[in-house]
N, C-alpha and C. Protein backbone atom coordinates (compact mmCIF):
# COMPACT_ATOMS: atom_id res chain seq x y z
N UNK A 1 -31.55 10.73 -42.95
CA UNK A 1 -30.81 9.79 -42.12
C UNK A 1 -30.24 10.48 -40.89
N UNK A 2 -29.52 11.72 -41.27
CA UNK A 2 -29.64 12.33 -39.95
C UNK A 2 -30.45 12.69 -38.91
N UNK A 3 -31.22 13.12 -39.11
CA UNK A 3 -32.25 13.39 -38.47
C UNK A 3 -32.82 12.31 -37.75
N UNK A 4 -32.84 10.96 -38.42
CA UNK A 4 -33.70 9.98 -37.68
C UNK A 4 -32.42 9.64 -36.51
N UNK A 5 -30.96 9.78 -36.37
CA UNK A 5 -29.79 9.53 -35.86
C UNK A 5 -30.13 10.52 -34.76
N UNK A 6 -30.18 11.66 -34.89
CA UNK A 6 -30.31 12.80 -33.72
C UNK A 6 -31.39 12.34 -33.19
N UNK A 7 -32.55 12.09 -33.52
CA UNK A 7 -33.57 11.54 -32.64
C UNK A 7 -33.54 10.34 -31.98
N UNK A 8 -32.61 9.05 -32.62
CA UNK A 8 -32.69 8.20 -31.79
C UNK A 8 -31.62 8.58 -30.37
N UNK A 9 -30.69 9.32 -30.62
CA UNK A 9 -29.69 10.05 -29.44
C UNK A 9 -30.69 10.71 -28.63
N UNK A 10 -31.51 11.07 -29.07
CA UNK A 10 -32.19 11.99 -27.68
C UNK A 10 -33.55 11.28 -27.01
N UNK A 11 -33.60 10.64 -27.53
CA UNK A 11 -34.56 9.63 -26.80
C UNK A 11 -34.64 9.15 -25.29
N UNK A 12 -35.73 9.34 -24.48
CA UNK A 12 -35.37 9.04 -23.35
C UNK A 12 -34.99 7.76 -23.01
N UNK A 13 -34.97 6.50 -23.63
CA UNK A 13 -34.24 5.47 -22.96
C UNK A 13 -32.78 5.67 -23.05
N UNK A 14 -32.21 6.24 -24.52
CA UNK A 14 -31.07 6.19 -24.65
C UNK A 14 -29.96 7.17 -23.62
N UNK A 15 -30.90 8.14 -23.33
CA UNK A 15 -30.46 9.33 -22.45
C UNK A 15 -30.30 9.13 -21.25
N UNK A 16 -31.56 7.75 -20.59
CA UNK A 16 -31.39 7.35 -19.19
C UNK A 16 -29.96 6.21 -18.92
N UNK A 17 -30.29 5.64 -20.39
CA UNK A 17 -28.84 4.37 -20.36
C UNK A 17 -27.31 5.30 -20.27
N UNK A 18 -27.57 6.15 -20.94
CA UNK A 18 -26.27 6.77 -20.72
C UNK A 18 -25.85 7.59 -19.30
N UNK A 19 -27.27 8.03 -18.59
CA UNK A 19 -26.73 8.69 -17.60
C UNK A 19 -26.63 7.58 -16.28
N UNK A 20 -27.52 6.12 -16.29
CA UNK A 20 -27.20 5.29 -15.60
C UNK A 20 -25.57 5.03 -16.20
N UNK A 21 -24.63 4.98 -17.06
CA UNK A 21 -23.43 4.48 -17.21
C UNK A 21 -22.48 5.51 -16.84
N UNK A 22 -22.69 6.82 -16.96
CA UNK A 22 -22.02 7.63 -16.38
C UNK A 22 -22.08 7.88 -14.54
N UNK A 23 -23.19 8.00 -14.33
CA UNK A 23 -23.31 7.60 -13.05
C UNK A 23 -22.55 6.18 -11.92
N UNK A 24 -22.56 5.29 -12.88
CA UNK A 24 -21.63 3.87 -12.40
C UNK A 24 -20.25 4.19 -12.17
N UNK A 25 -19.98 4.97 -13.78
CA UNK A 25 -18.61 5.62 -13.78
C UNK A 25 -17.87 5.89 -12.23
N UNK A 26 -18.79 7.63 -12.41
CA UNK A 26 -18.21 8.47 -11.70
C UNK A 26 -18.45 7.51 -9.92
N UNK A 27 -19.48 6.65 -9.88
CA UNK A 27 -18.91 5.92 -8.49
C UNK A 27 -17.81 4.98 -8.15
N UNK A 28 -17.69 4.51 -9.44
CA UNK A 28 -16.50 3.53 -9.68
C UNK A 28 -15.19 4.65 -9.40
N UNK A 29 -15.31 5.44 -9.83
CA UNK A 29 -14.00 6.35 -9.77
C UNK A 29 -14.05 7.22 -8.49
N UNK A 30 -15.37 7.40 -7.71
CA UNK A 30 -15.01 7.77 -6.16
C UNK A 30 -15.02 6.97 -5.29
N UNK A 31 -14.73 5.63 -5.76
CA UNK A 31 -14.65 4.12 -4.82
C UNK A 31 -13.05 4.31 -4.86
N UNK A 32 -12.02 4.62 -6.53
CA UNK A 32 -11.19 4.29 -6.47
C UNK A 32 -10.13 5.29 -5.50
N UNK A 33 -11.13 6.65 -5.65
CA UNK A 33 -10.39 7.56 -5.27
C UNK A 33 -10.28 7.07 -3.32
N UNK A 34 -11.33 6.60 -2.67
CA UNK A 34 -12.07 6.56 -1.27
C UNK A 34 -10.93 5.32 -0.97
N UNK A 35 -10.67 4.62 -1.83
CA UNK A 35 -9.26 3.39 -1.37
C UNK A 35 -8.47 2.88 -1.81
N UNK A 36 -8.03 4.19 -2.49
CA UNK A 36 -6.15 4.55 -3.18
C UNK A 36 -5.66 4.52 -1.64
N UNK A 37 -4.31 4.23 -1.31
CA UNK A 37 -3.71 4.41 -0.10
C UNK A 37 -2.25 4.83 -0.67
N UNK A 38 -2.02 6.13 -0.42
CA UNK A 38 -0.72 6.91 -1.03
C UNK A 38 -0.02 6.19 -0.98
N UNK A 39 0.09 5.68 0.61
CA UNK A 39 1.70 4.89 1.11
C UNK A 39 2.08 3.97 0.28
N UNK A 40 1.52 3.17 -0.37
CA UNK A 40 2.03 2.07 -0.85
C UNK A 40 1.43 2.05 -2.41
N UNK A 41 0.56 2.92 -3.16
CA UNK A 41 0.23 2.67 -4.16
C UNK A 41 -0.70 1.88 -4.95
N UNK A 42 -2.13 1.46 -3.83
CA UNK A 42 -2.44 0.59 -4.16
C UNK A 42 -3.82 1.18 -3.33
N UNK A 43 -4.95 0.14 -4.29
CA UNK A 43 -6.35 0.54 -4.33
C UNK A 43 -6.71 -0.94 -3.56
N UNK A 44 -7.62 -0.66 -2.51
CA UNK A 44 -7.88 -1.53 -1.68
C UNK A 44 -9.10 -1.48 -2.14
N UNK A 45 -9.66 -2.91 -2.92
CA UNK A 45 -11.12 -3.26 -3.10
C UNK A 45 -11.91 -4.55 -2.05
N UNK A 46 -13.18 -4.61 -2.00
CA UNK A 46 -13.60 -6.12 -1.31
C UNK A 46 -13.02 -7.29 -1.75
N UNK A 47 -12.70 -7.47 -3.11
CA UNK A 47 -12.10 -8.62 -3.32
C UNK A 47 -10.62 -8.88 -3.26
N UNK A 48 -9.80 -7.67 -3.27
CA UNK A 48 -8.36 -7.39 -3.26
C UNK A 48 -7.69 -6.49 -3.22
N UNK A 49 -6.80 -6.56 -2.92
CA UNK A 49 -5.72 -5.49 -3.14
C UNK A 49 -5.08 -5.41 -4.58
N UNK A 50 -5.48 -4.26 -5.14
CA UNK A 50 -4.49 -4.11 -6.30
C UNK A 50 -3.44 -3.10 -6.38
N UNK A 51 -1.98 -3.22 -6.11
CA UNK A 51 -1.16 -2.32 -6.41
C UNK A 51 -0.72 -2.00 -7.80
N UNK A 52 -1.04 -0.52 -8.32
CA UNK A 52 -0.59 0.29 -9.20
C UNK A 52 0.83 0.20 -10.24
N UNK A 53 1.05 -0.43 -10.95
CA UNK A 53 2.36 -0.96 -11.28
C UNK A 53 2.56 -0.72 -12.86
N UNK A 54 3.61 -0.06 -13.37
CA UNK A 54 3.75 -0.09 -14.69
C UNK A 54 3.76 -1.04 -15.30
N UNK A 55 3.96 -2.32 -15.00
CA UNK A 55 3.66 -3.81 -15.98
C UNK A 55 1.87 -4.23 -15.95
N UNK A 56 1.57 -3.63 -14.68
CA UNK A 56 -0.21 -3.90 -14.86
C UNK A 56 -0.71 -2.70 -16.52
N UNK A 57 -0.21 -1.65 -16.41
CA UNK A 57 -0.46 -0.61 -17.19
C UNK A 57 -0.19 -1.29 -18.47
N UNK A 58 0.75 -1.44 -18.41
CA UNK A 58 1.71 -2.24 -19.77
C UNK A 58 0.64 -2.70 -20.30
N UNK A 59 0.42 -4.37 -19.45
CA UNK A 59 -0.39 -5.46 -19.89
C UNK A 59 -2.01 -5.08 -20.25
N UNK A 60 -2.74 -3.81 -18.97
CA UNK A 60 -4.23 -3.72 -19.66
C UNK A 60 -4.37 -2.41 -20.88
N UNK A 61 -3.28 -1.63 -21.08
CA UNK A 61 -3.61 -0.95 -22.08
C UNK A 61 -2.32 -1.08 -23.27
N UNK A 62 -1.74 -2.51 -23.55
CA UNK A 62 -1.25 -3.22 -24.30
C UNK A 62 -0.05 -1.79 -25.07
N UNK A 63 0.81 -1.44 -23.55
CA UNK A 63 1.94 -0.32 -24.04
C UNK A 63 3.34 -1.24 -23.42
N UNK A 64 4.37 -0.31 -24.03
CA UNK A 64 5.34 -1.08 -23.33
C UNK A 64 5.94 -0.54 -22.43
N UNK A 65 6.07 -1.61 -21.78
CA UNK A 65 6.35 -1.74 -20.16
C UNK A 65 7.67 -0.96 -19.72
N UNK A 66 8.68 -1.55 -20.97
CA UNK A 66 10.17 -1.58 -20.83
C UNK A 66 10.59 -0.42 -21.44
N UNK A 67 11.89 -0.29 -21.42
CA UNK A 67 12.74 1.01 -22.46
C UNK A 67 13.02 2.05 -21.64
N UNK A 68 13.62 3.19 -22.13
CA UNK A 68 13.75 4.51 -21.84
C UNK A 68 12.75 4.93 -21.19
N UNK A 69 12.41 5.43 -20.09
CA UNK A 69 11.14 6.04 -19.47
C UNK A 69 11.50 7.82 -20.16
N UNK A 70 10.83 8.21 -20.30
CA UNK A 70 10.81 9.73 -20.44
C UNK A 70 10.99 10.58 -19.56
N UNK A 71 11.25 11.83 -19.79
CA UNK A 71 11.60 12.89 -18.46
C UNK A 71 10.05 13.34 -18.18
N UNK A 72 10.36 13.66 -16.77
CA UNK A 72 9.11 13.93 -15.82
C UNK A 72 8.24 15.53 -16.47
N UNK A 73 9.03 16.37 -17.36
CA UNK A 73 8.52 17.68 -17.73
C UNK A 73 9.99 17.92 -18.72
N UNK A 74 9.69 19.05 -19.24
CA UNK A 74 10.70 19.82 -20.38
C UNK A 74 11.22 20.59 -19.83
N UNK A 75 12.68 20.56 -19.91
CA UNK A 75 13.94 21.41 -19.50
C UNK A 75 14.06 22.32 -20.51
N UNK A 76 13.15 23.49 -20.50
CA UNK A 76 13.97 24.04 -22.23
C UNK A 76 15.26 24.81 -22.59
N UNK A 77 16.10 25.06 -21.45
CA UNK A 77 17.31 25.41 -21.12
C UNK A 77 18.01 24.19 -22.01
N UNK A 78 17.57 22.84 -21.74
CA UNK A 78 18.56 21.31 -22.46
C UNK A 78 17.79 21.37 -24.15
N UNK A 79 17.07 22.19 -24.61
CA UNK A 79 16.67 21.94 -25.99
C UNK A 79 17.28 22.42 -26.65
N UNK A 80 17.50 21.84 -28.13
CA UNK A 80 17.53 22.52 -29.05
C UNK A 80 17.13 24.12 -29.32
N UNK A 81 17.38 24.41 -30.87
CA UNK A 81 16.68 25.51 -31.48
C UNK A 81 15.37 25.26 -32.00
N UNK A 82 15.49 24.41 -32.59
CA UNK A 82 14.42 23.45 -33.28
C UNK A 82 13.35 22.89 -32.19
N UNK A 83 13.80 22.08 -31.19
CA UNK A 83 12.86 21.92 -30.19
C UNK A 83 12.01 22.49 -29.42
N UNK A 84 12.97 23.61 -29.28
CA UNK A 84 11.96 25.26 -28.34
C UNK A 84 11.13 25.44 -29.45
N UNK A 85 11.35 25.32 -30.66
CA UNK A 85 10.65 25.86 -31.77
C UNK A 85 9.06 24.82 -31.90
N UNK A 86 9.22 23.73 -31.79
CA UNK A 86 8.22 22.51 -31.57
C UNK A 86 7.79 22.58 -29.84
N UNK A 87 8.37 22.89 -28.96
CA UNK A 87 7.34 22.87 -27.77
C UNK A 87 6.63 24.39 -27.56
N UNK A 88 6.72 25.52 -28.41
CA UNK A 88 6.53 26.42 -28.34
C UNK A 88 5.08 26.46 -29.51
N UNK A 89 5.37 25.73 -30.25
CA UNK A 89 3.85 25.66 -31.06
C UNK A 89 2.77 24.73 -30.23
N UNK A 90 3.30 24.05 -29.94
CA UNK A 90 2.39 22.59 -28.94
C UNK A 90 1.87 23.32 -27.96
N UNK A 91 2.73 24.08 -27.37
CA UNK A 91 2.30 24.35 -25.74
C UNK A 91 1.09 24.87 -25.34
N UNK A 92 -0.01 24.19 -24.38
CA UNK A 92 -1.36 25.14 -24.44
C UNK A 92 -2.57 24.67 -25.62
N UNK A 93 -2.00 23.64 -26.54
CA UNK A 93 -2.52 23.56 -27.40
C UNK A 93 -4.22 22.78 -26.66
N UNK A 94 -5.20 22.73 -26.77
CA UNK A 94 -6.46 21.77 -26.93
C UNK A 94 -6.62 20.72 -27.63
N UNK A 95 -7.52 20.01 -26.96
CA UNK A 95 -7.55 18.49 -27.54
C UNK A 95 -8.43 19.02 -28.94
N UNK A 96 -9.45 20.11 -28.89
CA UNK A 96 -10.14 20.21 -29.88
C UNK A 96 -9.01 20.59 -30.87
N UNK A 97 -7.90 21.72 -30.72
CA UNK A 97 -6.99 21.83 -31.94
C UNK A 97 -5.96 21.06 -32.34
N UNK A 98 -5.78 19.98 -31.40
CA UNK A 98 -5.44 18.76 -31.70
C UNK A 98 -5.66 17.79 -32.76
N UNK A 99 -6.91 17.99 -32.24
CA UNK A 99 -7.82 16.73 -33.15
C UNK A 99 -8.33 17.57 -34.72
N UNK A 100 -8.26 19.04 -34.61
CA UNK A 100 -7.60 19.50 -35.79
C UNK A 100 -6.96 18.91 -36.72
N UNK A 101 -5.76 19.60 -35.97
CA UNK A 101 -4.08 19.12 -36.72
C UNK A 101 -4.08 17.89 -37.06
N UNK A 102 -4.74 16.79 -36.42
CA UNK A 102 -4.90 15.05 -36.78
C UNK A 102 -5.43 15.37 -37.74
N UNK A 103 -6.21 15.68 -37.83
CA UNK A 103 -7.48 15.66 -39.00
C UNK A 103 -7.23 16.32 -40.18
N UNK A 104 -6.08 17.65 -40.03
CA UNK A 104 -6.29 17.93 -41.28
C UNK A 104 -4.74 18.11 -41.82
N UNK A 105 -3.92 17.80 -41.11
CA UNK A 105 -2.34 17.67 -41.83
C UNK A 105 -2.82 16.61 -43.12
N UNK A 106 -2.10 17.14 -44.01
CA UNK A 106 -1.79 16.54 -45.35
C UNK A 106 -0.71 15.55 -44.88
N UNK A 107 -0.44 14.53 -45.55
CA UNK A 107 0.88 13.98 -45.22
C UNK A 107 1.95 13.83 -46.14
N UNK A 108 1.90 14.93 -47.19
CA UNK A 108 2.40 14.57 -48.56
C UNK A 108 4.35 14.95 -48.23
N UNK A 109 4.84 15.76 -47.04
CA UNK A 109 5.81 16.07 -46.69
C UNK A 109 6.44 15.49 -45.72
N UNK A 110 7.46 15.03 -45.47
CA UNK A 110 8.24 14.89 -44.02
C UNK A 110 8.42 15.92 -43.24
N UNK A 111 7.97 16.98 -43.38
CA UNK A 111 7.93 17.86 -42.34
C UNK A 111 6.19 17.26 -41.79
N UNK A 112 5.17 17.76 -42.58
CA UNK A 112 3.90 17.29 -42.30
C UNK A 112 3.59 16.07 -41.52
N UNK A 113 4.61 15.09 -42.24
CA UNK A 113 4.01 13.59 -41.37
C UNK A 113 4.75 13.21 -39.69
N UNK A 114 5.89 14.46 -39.55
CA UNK A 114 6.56 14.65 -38.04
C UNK A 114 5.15 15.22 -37.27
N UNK A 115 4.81 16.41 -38.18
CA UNK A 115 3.47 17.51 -37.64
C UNK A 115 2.25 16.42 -37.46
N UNK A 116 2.00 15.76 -38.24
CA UNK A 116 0.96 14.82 -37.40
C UNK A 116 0.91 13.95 -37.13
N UNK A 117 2.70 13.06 -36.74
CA UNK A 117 2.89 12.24 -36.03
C UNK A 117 3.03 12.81 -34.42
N UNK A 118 3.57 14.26 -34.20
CA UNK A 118 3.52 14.94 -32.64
C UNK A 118 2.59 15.29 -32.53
N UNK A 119 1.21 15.67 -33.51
CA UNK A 119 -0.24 16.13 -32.86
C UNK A 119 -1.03 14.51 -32.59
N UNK A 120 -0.81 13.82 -32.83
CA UNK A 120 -1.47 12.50 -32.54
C UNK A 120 -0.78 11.94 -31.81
N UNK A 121 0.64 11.72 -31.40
CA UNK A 121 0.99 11.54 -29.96
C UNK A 121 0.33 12.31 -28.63
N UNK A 122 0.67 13.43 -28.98
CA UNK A 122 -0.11 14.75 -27.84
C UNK A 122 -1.78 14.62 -27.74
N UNK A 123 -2.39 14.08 -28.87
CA UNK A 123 -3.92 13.90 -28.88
C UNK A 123 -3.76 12.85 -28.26
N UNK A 124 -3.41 11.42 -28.53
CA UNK A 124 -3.72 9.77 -27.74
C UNK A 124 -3.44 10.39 -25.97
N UNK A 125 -2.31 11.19 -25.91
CA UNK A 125 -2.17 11.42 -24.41
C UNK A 125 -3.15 12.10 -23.46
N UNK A 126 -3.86 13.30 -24.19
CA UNK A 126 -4.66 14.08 -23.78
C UNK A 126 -6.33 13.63 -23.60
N UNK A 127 -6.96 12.61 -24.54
CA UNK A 127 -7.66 11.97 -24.43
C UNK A 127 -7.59 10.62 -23.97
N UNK A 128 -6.93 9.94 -23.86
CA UNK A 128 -6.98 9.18 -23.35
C UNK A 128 -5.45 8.48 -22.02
N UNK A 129 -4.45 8.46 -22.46
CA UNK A 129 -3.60 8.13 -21.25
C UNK A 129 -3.17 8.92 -20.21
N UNK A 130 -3.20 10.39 -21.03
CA UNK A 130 -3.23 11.58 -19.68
C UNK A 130 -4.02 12.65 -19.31
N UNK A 131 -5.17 12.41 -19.42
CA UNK A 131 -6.50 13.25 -19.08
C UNK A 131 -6.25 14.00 -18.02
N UNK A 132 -6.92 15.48 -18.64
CA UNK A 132 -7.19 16.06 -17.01
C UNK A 132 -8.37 16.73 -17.07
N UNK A 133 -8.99 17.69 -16.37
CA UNK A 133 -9.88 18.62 -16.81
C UNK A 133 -9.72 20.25 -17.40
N UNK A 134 -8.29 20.44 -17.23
CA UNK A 134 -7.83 21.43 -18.12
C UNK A 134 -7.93 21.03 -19.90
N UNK A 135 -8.56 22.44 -20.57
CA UNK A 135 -8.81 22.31 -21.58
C UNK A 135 -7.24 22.00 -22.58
N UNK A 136 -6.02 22.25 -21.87
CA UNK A 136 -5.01 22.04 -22.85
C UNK A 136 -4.09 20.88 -22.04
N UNK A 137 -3.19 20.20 -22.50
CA UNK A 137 -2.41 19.49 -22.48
C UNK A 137 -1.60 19.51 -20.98
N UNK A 138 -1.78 18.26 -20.71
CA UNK A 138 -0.49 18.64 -19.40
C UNK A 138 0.85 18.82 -19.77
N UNK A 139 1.68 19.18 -19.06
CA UNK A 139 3.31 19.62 -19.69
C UNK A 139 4.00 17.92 -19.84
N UNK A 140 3.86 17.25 -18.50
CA UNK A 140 4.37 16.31 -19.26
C UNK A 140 4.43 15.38 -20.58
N UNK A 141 3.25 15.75 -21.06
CA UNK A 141 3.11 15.04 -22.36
C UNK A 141 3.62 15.65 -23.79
N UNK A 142 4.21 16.96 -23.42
CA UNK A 142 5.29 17.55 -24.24
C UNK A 142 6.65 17.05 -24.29
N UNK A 143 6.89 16.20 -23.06
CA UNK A 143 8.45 15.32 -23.56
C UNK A 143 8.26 14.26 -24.30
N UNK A 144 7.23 13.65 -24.63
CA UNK A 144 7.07 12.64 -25.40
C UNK A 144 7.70 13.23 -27.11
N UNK A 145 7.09 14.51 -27.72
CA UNK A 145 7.22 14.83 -28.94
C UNK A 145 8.52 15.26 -30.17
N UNK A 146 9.76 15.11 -29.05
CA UNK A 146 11.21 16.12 -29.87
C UNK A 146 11.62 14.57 -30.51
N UNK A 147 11.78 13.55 -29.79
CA UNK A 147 12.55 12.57 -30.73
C UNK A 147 11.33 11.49 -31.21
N UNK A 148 11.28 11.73 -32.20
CA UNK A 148 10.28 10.82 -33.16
C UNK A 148 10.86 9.47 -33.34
N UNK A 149 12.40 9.30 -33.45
CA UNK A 149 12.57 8.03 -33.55
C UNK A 149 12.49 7.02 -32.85
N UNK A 150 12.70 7.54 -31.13
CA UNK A 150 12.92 6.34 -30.08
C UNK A 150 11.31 5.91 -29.47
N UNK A 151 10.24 6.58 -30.19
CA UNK A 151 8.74 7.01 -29.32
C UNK A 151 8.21 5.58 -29.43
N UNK A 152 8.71 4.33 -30.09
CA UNK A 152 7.77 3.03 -30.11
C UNK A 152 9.42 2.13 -29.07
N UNK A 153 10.40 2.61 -28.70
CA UNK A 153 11.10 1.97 -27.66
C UNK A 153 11.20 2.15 -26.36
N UNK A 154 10.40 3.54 -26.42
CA UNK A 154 9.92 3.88 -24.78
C UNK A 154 9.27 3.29 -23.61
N UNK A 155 9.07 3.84 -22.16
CA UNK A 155 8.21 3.05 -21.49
C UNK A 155 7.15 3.83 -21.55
N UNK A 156 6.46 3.45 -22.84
CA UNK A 156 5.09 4.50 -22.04
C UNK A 156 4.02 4.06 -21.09
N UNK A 157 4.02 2.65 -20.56
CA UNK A 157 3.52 2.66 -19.09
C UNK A 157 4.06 3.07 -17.73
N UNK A 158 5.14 3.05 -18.08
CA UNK A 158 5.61 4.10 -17.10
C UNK A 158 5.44 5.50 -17.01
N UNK A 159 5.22 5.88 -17.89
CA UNK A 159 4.68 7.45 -18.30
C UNK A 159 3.33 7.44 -17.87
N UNK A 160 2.45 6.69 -18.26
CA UNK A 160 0.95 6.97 -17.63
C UNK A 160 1.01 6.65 -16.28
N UNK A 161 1.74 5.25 -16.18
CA UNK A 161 1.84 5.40 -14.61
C UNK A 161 2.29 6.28 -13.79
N UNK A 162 3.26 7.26 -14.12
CA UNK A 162 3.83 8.11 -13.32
C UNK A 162 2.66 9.25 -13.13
N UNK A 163 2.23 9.43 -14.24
CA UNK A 163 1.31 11.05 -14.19
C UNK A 163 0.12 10.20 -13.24
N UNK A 164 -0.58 8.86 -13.59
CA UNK A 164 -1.74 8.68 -13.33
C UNK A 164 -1.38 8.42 -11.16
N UNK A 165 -0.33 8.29 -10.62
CA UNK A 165 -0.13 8.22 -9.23
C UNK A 165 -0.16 9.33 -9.05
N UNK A 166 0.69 10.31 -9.85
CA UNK A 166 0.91 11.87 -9.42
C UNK A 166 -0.36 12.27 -9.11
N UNK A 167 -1.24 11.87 -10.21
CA UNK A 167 -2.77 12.69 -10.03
C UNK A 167 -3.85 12.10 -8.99
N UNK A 168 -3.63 10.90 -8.88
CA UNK A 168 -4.44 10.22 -7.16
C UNK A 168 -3.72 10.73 -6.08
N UNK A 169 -2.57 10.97 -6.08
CA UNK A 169 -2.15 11.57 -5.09
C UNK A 169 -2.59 13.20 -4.64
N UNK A 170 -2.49 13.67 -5.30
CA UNK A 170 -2.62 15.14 -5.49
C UNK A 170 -3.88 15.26 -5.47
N UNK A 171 -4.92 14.41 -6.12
CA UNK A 171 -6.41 14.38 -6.10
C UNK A 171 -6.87 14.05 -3.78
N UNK A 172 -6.41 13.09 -3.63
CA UNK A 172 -6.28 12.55 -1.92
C UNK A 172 -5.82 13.24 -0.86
N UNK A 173 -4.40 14.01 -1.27
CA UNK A 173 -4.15 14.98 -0.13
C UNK A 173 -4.82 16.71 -0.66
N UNK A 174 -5.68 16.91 -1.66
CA UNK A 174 -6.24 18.25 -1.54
C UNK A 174 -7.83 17.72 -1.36
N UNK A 175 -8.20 16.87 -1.27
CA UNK A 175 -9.67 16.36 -1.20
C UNK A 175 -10.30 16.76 -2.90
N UNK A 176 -9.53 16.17 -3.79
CA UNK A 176 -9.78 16.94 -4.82
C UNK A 176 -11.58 15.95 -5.15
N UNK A 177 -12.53 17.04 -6.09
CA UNK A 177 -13.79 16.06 -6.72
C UNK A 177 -13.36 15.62 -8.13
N UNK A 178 -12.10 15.25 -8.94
CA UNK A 178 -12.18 14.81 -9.79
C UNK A 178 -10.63 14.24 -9.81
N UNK A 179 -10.67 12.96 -10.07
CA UNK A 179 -9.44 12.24 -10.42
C UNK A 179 -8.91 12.37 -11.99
N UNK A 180 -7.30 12.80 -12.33
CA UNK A 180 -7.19 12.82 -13.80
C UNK A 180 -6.40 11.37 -13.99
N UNK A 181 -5.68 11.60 -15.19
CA UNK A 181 -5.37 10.63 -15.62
C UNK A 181 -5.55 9.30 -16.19
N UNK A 182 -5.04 8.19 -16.47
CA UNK A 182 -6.04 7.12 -17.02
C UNK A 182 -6.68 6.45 -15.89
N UNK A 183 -7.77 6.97 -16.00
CA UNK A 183 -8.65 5.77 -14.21
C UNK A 183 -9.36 4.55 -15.70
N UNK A 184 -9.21 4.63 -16.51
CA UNK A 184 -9.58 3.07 -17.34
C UNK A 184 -8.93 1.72 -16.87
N UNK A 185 -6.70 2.50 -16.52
CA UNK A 185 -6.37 1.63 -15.96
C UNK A 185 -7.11 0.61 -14.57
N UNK A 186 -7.40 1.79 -13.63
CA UNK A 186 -7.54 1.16 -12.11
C UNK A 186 -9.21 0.46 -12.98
N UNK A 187 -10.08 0.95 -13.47
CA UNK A 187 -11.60 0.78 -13.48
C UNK A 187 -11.01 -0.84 -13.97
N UNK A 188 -10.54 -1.20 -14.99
CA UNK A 188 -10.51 -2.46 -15.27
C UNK A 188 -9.29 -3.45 -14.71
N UNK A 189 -8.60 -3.51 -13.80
CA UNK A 189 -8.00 -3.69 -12.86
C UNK A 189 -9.05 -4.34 -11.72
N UNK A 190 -9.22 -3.23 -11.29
CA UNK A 190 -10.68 -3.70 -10.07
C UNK A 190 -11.71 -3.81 -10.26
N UNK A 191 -12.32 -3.70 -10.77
CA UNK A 191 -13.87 -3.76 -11.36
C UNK A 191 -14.37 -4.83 -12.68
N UNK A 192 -13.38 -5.27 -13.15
CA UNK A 192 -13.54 -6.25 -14.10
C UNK A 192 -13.54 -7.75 -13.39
């Protein structure tokens, strides 16, 4: 069964469908990058203008909008003992040893089920709401992990929104070739 699975993956139709969809991608995402306009936050398409907004974020990747926004990076001067102790194991970490720690924490402890409730926060961010092309974690997604209790009253569209402007911006004024962050937001926004 494997085998017949690896072969249907390498097949040339399946190989051309995928590189025609990646190809769409990556133009869809140098359309978005070609008419982001810093000043105002907003991606100028043929059919509209869409400005960048934490309630658009909210509503297409079904987070909440409202609450506590999080700090922009980690003060570790304002932490704990305990906290330096948790951003000091995280820090640098990979999505591959990430998806580790998801995978193989036991959950039989409350220490364990904190340990892979902060490696699966830090994994959802790294793959998907705060992407970059660095192999480890951006820093901001280390303030998400010290308080476990308030993490479902937060704004975390404001959190992707903040990193995902930071990174069109920063991508526009260095002429960067790769946009980070969630571009799923803008792709289905404008393109849907």
């Amino acid at each position: 069964m494997g085998d017949q699975r690896n072969q249907m993956q390498n097949t040339p139709r399946r190989q051309n469908t995928m590189t025609r969809m990646l190809a769409a991608a990556r133009i869809k995402t140098e359309e978005i990058y070609d008419r982001f306009d810093i000043r105002d936050n907003t991606i100028y398409s043929d059919a509209a203008a869409v400005k960048i907004t934490t309630r658009k974020i909210g509503d297409t990747l079904g987070l909440r909008s409202k609450g506590t926004p999080y700090e922009t990076r980690v003060v570790r001067k304002k932490l704990s003992q305990e906290d330096k102790d948790i951003h000091k194991f995280f820090q640098g970490k990979s999505a591959v040893a990430l998806t580790e720690l998801v995978q193989t924490t036991p959950l039989d402890t409350e220490e364990n089920r904190k340990l892979f409730m902060r490696a699966f926060i830090l994994w959802i961010q790294k793959v998907f709401l705060l992407p970059n092309s660095t192999s480890s974690i951006v820093p901001n997604a280390l303030t998400t992990i010290f308080d476990l209790e308030t993490t479902c009253k937060r704004n975390w569209a404001l959190h992707v929104h903040d990193f995902l402007l930071q990174e069109l911006k920063k991508a526009k004024q260095n002429n960067a070739a790769a946009i980070h962050g969630c571009v799923y937001v803008s792709h289905d926004n404008i393109f849907s």
